[in-house]
Protein backbone atom coordinates (compact mmCIF):
# COMPACT_ATOMS: atom_id res chain seq x y z
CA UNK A 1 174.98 158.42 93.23
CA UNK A 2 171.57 159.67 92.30
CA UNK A 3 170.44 162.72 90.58
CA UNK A 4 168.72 163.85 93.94
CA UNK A 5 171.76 163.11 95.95
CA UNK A 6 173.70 165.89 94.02
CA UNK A 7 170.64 167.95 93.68
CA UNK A 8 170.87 167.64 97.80
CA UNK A 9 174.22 168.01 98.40
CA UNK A 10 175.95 170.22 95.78
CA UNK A 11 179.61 170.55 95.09
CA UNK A 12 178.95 174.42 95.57
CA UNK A 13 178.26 174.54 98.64
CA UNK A 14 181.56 173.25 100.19
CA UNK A 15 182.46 176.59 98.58
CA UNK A 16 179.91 178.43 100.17
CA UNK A 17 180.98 177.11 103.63
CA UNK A 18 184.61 178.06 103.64
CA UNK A 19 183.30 182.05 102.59
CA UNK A 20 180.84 181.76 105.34
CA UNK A 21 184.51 180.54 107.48
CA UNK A 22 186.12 183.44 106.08
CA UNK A 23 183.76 185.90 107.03
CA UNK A 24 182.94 184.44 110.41
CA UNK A 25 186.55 185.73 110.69
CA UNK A 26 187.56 181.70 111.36
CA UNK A 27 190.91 180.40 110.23
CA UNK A 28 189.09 176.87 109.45
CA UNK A 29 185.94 174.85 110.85
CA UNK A 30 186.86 170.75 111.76
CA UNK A 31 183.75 168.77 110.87
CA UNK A 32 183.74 165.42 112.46
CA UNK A 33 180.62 162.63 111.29
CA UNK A 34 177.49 164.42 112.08
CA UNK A 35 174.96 166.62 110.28
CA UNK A 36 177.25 169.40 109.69
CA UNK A 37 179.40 167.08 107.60
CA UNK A 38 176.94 165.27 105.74
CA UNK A 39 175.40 169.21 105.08
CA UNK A 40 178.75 170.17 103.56
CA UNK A 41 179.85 166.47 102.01
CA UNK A 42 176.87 164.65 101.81
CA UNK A 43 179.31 161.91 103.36
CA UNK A 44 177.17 159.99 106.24
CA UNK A 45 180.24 158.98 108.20
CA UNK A 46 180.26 156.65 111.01
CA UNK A 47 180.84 158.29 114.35
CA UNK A 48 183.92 156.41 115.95
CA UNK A 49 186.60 157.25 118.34
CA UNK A 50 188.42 157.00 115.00
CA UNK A 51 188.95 160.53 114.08
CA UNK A 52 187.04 160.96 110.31
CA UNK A 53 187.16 165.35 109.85
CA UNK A 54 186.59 167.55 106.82
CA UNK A 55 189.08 170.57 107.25
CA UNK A 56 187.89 173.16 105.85
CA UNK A 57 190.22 176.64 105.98
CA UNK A 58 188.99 179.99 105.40
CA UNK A 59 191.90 180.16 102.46
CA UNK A 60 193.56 177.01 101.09
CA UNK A 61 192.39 173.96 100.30
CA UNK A 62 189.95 171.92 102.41
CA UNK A 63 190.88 168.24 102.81
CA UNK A 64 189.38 165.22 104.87
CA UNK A 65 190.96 163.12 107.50
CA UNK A 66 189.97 159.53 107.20
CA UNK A 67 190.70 156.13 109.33
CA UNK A 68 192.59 153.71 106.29
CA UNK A 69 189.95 151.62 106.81
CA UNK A 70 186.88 154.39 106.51
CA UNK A 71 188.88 155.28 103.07
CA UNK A 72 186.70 153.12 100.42
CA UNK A 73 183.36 154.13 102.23
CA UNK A 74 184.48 158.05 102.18
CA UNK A 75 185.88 156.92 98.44
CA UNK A 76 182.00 155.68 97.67
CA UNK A 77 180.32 158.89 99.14
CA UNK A 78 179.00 162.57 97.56
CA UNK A 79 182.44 163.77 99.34
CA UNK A 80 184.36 162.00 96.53
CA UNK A 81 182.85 164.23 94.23
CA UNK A 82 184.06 167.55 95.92
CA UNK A 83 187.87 167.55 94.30
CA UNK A 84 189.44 167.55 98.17
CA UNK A 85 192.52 165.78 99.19
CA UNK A 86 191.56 162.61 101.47
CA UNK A 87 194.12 161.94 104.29
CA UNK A 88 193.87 158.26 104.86
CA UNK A 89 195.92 157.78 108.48
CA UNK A 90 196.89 154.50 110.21
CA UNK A 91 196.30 152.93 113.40
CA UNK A 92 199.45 154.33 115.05
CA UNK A 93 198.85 158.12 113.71
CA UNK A 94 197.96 161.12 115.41
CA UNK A 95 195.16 162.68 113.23
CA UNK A 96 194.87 165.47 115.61
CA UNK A 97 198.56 166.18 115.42
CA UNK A 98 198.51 166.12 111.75
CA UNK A 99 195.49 168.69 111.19
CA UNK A 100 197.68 170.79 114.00
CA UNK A 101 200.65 171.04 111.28
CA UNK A 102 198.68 171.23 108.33
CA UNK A 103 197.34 174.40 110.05
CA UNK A 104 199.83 175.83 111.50
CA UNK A 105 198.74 179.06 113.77
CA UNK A 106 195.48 179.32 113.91
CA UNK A 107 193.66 181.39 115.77
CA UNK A 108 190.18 180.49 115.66
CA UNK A 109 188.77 177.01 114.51
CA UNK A 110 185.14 175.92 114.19
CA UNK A 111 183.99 172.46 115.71
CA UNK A 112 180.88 170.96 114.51
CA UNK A 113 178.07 171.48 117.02
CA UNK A 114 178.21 167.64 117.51
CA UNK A 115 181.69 166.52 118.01
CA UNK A 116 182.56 164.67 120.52
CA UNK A 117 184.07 166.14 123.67
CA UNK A 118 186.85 163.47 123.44
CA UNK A 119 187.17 165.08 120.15
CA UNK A 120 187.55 168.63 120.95
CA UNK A 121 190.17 168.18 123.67
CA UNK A 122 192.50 166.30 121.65
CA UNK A 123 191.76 169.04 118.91
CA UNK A 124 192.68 171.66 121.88
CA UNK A 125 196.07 170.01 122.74
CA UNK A 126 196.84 169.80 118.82
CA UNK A 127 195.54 173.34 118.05
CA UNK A 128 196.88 175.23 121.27
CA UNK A 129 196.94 178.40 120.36
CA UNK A 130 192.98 178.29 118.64
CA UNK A 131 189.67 179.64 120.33
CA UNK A 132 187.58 176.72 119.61
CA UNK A 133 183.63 178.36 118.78
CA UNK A 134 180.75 176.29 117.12
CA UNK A 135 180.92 175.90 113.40
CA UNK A 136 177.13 176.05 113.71
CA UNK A 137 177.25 179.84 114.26
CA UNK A 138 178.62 180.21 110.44
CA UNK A 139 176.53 176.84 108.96
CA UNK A 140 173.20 177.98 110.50
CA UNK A 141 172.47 180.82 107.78
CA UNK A 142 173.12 178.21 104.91
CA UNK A 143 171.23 175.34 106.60
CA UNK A 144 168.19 177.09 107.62
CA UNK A 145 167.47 178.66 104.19
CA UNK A 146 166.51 174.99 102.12
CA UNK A 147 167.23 174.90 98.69
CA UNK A 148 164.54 173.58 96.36
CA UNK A 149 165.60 170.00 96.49
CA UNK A 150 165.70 170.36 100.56
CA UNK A 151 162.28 171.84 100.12
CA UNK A 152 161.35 168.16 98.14
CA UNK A 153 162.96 166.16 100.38
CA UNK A 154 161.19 167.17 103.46
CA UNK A 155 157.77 166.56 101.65
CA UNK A 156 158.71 163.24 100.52
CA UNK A 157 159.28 162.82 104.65
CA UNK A 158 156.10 164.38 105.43
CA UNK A 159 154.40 162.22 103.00
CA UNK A 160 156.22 159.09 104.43
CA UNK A 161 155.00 159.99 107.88
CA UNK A 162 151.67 160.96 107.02
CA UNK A 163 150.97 157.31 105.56
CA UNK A 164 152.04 156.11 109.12
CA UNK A 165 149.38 158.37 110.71
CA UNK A 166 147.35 156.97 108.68
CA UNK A 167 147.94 153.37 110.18
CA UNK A 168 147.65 154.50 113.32
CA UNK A 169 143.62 154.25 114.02
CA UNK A 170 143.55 150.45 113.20
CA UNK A 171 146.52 150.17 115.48
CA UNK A 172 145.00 152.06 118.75
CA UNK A 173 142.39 149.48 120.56
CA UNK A 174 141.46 149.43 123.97
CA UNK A 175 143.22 146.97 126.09
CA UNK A 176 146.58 147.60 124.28
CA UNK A 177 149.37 149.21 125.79
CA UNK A 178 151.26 152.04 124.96
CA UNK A 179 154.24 150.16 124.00
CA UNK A 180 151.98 147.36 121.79
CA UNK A 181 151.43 150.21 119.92
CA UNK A 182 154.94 152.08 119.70
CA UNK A 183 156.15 148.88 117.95
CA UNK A 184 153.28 148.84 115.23
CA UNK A 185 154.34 152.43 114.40
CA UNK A 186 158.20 151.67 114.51
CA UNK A 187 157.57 149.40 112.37
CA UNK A 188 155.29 151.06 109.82
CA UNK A 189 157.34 154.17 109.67
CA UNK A 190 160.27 152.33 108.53
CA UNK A 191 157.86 150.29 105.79
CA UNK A 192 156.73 153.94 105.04
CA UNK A 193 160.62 154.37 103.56
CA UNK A 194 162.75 155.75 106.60
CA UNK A 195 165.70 154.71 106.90
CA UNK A 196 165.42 155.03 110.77
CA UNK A 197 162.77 155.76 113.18
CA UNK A 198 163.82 158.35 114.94
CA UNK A 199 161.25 158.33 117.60
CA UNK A 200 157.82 157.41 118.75
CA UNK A 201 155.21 159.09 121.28
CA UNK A 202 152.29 156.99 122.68
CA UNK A 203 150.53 159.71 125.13
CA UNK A 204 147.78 157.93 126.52
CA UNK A 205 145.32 159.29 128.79
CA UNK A 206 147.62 161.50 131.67
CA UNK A 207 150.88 160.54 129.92
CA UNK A 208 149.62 162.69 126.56
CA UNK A 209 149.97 165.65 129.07
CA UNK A 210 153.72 164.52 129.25
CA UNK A 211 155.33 166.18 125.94
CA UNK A 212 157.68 164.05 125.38
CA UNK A 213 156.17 161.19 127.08
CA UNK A 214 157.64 158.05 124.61
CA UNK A 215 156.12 154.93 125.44
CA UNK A 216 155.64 152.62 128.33
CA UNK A 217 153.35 149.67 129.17
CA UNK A 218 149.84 151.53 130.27
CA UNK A 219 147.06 150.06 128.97
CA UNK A 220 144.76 152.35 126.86
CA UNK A 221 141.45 152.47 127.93
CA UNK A 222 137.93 153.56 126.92
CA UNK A 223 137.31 157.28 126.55
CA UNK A 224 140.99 158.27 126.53
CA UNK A 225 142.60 160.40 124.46
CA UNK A 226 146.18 159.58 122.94
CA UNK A 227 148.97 161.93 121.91
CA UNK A 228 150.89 159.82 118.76
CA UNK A 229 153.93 161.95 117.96
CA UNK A 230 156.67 160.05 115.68
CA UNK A 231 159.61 160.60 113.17
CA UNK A 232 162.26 159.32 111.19
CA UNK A 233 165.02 160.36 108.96
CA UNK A 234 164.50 158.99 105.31
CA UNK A 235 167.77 157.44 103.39
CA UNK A 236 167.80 161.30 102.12
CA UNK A 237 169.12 162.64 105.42
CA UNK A 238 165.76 164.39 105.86
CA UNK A 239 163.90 164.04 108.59
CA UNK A 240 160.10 164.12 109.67
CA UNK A 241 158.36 165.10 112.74
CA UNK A 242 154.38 165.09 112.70
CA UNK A 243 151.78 164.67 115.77
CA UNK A 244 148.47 163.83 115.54
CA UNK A 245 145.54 163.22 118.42
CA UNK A 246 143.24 160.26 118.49
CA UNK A 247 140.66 158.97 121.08
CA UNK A 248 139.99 155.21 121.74
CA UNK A 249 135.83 156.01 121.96
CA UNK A 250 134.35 159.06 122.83
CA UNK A 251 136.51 161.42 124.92
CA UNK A 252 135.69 163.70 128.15
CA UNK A 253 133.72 166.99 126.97
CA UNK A 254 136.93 169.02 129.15
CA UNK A 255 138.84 167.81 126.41
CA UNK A 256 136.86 168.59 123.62
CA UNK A 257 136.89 172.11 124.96
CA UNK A 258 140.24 173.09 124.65
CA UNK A 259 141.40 170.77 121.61
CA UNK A 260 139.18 173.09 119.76
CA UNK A 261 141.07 176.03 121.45
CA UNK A 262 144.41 174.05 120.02
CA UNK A 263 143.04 173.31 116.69
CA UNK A 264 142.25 177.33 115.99
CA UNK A 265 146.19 178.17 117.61
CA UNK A 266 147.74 175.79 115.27
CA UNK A 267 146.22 177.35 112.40
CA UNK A 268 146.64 180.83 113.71
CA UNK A 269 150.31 180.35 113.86
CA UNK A 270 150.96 178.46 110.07
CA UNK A 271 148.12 181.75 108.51
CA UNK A 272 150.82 183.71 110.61
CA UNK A 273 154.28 182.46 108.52
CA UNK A 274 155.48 184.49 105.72
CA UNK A 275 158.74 186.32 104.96
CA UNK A 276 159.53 188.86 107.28
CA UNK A 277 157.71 187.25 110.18
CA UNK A 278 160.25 187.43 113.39
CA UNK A 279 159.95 183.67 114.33
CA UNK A 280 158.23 184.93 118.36
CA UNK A 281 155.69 186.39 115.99
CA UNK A 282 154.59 182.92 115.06
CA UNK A 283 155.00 181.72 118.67
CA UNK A 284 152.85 184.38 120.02
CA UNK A 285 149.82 183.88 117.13
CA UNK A 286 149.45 180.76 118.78
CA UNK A 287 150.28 181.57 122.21
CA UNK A 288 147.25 184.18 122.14
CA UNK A 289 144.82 182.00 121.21
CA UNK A 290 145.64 179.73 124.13
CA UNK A 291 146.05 182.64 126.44
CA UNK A 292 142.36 184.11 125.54
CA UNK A 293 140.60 180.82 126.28
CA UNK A 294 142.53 180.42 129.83
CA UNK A 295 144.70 177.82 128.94
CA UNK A 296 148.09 179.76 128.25
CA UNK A 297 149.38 177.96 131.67
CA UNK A 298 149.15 174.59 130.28
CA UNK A 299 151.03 175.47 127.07
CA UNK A 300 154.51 174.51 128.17
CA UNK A 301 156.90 175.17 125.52
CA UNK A 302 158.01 176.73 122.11
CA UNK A 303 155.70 176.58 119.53
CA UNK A 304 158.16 175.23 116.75
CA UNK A 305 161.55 173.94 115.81
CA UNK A 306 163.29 173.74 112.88
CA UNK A 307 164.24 170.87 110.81
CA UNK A 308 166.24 169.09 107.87
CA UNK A 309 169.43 166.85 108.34
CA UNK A 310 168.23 167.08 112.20
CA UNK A 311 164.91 167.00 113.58
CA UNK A 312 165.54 169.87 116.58
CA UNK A 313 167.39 172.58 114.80
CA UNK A 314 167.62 176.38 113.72
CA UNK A 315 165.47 178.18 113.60
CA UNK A 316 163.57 177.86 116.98
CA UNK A 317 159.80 179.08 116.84
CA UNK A 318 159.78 180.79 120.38
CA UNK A 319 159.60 183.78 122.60
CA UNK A 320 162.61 185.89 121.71
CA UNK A 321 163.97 184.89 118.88
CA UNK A 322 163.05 187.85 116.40
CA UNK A 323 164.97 186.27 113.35
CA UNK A 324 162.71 186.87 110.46
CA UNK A 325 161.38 184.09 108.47
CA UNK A 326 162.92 183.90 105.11
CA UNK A 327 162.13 181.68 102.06
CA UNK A 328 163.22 178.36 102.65
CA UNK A 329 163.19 178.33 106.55
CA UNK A 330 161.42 175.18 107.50
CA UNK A 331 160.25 174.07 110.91
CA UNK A 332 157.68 173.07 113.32
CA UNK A 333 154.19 174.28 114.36
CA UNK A 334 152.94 172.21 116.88
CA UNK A 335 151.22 174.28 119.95
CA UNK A 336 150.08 172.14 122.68
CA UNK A 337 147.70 172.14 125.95
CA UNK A 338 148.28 169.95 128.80
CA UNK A 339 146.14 168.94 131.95
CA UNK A 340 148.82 167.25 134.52
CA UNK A 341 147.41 163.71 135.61
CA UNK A 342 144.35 164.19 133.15
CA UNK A 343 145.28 164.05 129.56
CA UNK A 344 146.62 166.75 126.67
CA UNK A 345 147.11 166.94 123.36
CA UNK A 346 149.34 168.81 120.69
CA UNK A 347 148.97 169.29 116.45
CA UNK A 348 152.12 169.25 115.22
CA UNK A 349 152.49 170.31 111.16
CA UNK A 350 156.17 170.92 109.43
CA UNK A 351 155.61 174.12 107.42
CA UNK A 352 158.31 175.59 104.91
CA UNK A 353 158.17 179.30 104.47
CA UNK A 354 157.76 180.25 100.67
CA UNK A 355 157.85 183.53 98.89
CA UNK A 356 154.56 184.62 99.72
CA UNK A 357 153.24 182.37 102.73
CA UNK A 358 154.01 178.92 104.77
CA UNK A 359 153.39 175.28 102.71
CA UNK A 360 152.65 172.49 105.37
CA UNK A 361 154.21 169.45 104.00
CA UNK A 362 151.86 167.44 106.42
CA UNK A 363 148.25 167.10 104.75
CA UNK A 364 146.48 164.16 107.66
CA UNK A 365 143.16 165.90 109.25
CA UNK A 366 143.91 167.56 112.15
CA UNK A 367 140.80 167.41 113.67
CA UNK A 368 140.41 164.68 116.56
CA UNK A 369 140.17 161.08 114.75
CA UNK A 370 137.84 159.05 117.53
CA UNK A 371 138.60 155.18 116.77
């Protein structure tokens, strides 16, 4: 165990969880392997149909249900640090049936946002009498608000992926395809220190007016622009999300036009972020720009998501959401303009929201790199 891993996932905040439980007015959440465990435990549990679950009561002791033979891995995690009872069961136990009695009545139980369905039916049987609601709904206010060391980790992944983007120029040649590519970057982001690559976006030519296009086996030519949008989670359990533009020669002038439209939205909306901010507001400081230069049809979705243990999660920089931005929140800018059948393009920065403004933890030009 490092000093960052504690500093990441502190023994406090299993505490903080079960008063968040208490006051969601829950009688327990059920975390099964996922990021809403590893955000309470720091235990990065395998996802089997083997039932591994922190239960976690609103009063009472909290106490994790573990296959026999997950018990030395669970033993080895941050989780063994938390002073909780692990329940090792065996191959002919009911784990479902066993949480069931150790809660008795309950009346409302939290499931982690990504349990499996399998998963939630048994709990249903065991738990009978329980509304089952999403234990994200009382996680989401701790998890969006990033403590310090968060805050580090998720530069240290912006750093990572910015060293990939800045591979990708001698990678992009004409005559490659999109997939030739892909692989150089797959393979750079994990040399970059991820522990995964969590995805990779080759847009070339029309397919960068495709968002989330991935990869596939066009050949790039001369003139074209491509949209290189990639990611990873690093051994942390942070993750990193960053898209950049390039052009294999000199690109149409149609282009030129309105990736300087997209260039002045993206920095509209990161000037825009500071505490207090509803989250549309930030949306809508880039959304204008686009709008005012007649290209507010082509930009196709929210401006932002957030991010940490997962790369899509709360809070969501869009339309409607008037949550206010509060110290900590970290997530997405990445506004985007796109021509169907023609090309597109989209600047994508991960900004944390500080005391007094927005930090980008992405630092690559933005400006179109022509290779």
């Amino acid at each position: 165990m490092t000093t960052e891993s504690y500093d990441l996932y502190p023994v406090a905040r299993l505490a903080a969880a079960q008063e968040a439980t208490a006051a969601a007015g829950l009688d327990a959440l059920l975390l099964t392997p996922g990021p809403d465990l590893r955000y309470v435990t720091g235990y990065q549990a395998l996802p089997l149909e083997r039932l591994t679950c922190l239960v976690l009561p609103a009063e009472g002791d909290a106490f994790l249900m573990v296959p026999r033979l997950e018990l030395p891995a669970a033993e080895h995690s941050p989780a063994a640090r938390l002073g909780i009872e692990f329940v090792a069961w065996d191959e002919t136990d009911d784990p479902y049936a066993a949480v069931g009695a150790r809660l008795g009545a309950a009346a409302r139980v939290g499931l982690a946002d990504r349990m499996w369905a399998m998963q939630s039916l048994r709990f249903r049987d065991a738990l009978p009498g329980a509304e089952q609601v999403l234990a994200g709904t009382v996680l989401r206010g701790l998890r969006m608000r990033k403590s310090a060391a968060e805050a580090a980790a998720l530069r240290e992944a912006g750093a990572a992926i910015d060293a990939v983007h800045a591979q990708v120029p001698g990678f992009l040649k004409e005559g490659r395809t999109e997939r030739e590519v892909g692989r150089d970057i797959a393979e750079a982001i994990i040399a970059a220190g991820h522990e995964t690559v969590d995805f990779v976006i080759v847009g070339s030519g029309p397919n960068g007016a495709s968002p989330h296009h991935e990869l596939s086996d066009r050949v790039i030519r001369a003139g074209e622009p491509v949209v290189v949008d990639i990611g990873g989670q690093m051994p942390s359990g942070y993750c990193s999300d960053s898209t950049r533009v390039y052009s294999v020669g000199e690109p149409p002038a149609d282009f030129l036009r309105y990736y300087d439209v997209l260039q002045r939205a993206q920095e509209a909306a990161c000037a825009a972020v500071r505490p207090g901010v509803p989250c549309e507001a930030v949306d809508a400081a880039a959304r204008e720009v686009i709008a005012a230069e007649g290209y507010g049809e082509h930009f196709i979705h929210r401006t932002g998501h957030g991010i940490g243990l997962e790369t899509h999660e709360e809070p969501y920089i869009v339309a409607g959401n008037a949550e206010p931005l509060a110290p900590g929140f970290a997530f997405s800018v990445e506004p985007g303009v796109y021509l169907p059948g023609t090309h597109g393009a989209r600047i994508e920065d991960i900004v944390i929201c500080t005391e007094d403004g927005g930090e980008r933890v992405n630092h690559r030009p933005r400006e179109l790199v022509v290779v």
